[in-house]
N, C-alpha and C. Protein backbone atom coordinates (compact mmCIF):
# COMPACT_ATOMS: atom_id res chain seq x y z
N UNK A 1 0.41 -27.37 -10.94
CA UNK A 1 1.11 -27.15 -12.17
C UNK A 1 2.21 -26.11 -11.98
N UNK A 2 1.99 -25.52 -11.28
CA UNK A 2 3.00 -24.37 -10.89
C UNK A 2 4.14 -24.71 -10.23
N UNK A 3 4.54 -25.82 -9.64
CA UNK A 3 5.68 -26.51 -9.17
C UNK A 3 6.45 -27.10 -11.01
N UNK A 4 5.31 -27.27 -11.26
CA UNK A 4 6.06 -28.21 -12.64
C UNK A 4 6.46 -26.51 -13.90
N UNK A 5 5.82 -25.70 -13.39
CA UNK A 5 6.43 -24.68 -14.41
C UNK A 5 5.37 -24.16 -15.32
N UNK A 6 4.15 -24.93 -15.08
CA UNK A 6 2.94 -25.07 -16.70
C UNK A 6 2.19 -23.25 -15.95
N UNK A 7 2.39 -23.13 -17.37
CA UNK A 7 1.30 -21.80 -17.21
C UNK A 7 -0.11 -21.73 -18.24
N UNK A 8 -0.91 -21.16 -17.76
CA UNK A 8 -1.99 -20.87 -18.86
C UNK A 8 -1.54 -19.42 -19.41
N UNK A 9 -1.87 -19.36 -20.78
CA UNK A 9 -1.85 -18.03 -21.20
C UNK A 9 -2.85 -17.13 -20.77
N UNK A 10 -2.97 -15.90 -20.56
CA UNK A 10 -4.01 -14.94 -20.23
C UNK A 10 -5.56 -14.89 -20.55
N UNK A 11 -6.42 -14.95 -19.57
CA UNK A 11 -7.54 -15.47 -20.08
C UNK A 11 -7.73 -16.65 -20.48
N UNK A 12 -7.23 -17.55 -20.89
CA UNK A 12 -7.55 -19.33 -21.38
C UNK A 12 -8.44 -20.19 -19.58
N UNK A 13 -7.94 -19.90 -18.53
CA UNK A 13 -8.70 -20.13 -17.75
C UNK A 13 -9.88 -20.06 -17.81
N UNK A 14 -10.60 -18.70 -18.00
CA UNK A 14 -11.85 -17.89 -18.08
C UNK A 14 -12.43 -18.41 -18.88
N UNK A 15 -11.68 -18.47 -20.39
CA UNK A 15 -12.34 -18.83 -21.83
C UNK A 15 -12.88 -20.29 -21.55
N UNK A 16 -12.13 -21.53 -20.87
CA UNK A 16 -12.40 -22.68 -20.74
C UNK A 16 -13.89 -22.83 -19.72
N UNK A 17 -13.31 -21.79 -18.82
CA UNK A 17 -14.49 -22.16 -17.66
C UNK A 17 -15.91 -21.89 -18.28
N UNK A 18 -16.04 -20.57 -18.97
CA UNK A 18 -17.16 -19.47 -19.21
C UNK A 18 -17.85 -20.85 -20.23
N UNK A 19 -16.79 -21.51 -21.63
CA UNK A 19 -17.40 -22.30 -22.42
C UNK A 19 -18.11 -23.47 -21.58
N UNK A 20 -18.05 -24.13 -20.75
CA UNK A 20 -18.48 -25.31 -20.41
C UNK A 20 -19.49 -24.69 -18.94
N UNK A 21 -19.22 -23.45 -18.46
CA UNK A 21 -20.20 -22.55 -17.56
C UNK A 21 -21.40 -23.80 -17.12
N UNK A 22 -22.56 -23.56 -17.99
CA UNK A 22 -23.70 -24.32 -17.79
C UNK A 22 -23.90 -24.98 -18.48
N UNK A 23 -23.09 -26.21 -19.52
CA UNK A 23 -23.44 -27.10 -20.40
C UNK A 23 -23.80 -28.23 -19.94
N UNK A 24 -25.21 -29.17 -20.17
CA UNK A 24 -24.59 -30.47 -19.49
C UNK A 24 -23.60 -31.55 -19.73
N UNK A 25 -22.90 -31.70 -18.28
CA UNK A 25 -21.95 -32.24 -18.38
C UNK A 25 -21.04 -31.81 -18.20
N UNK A 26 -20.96 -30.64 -17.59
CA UNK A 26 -19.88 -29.65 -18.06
C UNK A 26 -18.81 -30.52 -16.84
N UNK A 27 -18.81 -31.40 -16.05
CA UNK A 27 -17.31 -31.85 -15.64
C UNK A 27 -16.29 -32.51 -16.52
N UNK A 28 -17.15 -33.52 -17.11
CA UNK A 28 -16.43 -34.05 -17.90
C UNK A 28 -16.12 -33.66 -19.35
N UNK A 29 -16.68 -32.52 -19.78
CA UNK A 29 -16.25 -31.37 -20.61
C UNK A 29 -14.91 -30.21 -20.64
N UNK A 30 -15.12 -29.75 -19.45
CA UNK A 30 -13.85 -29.73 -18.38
C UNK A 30 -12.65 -30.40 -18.49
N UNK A 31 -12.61 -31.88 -17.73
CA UNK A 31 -11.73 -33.14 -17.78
C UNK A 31 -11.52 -33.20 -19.17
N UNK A 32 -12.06 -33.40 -19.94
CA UNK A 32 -11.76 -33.59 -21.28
C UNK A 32 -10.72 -32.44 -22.14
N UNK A 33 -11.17 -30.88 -21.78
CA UNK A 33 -10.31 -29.90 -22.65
C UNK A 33 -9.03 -29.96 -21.67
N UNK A 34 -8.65 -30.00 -20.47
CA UNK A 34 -7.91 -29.86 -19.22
C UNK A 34 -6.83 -31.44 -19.70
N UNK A 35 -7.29 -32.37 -20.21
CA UNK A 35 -6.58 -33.33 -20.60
C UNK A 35 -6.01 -32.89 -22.15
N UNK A 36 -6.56 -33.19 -22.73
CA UNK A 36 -6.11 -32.68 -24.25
C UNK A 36 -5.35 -31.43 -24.09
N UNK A 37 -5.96 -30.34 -23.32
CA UNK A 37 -4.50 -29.07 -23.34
C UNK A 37 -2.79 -30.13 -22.64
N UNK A 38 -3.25 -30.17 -21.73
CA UNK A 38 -1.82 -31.09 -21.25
C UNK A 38 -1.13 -31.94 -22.33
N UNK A 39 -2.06 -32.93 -22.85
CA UNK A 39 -1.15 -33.45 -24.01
C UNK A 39 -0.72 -33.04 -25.05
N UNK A 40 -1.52 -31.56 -25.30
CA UNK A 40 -0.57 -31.31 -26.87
C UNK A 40 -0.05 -30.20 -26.73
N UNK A 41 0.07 -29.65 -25.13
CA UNK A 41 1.04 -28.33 -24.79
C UNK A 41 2.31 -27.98 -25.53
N UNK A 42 2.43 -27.18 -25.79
CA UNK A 42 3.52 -26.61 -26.39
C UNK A 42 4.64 -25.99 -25.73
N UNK A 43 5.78 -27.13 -24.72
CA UNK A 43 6.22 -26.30 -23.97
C UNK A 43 5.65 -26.54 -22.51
N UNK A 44 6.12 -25.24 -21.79
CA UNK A 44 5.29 -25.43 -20.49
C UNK A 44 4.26 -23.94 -20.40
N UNK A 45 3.83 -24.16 -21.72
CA UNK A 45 2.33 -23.16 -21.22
C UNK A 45 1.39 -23.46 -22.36
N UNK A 46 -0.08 -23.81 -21.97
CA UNK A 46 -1.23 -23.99 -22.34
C UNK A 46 -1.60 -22.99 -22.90
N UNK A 47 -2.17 -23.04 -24.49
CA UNK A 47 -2.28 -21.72 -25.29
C UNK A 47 -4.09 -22.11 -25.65
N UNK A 48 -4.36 -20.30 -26.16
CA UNK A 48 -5.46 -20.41 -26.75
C UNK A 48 -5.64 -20.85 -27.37
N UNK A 49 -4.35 -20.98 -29.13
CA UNK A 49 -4.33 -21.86 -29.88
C UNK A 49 -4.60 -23.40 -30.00
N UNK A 50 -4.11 -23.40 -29.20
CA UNK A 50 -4.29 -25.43 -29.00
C UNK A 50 -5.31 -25.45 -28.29
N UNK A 51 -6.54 -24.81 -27.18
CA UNK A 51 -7.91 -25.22 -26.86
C UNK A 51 -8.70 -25.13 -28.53
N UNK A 52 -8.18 -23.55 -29.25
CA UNK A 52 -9.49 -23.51 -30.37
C UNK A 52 -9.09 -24.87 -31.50
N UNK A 53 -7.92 -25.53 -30.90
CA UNK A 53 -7.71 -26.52 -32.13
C UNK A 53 -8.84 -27.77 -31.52
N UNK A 54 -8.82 -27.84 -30.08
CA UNK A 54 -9.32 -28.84 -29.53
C UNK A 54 -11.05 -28.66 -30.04
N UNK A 55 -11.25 -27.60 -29.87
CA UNK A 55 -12.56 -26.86 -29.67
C UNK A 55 -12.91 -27.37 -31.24
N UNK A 56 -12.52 -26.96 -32.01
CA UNK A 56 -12.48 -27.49 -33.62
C UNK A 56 -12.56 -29.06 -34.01
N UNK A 57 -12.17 -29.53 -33.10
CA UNK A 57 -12.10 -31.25 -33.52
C UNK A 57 -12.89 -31.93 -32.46
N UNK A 58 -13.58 -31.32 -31.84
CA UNK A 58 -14.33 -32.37 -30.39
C UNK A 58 -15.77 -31.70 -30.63
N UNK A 59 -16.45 -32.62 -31.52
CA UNK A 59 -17.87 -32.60 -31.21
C UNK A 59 -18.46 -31.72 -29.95
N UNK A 60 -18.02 -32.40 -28.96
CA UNK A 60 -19.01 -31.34 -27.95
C UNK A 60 -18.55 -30.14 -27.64
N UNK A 61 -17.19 -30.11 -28.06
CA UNK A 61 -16.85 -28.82 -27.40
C UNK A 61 -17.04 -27.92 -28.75
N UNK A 62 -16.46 -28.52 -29.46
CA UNK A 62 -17.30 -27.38 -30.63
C UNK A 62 -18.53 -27.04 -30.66
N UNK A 63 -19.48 -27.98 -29.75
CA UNK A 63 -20.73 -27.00 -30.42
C UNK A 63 -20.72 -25.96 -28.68
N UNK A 64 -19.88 -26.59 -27.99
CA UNK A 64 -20.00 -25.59 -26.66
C UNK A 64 -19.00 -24.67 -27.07
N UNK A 65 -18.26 -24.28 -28.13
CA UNK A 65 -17.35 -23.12 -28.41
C UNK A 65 -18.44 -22.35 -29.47
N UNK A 66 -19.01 -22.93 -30.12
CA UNK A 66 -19.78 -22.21 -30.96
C UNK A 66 -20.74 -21.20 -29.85
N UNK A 67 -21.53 -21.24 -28.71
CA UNK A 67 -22.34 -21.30 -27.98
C UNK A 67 -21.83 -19.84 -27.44
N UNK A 68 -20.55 -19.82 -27.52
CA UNK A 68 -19.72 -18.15 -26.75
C UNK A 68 -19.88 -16.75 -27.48
């Protein structure tokens, strides 16, 4: 991503990893927020805002955001 310019904002790495840490399933929990940030990026950097929007509308990850 760094050839293409995309940045994560500070901490959003951590926040993504730590939420899906030990959930089962957690790859395709992963694949899933890692896709949805890409498509509704704002720009060329991945915000907290747009995971807690994801986190808010995706069944599993909401209850794996609730879980933090």
């Amino acid at each position: 991503m760094a050839k293409l310019g995309i940045t994560f904002e500070p901490g959003l790495v951590e926040r993504i990893l730590n939420d899906v840490d030990e959930q089962p399933g957690n790859l395709p929990l992963l694949e899933f927020a890692l896709t949805e940030l890409w498509n509704k990026r704002t720009g060329k950097q991945l915000t907290h805002q747009v995971y807690e929007d994801i986190v808010n509308s995706s069944h599993d990850l909401h209850y794996v955001g609730c879980k933090r």
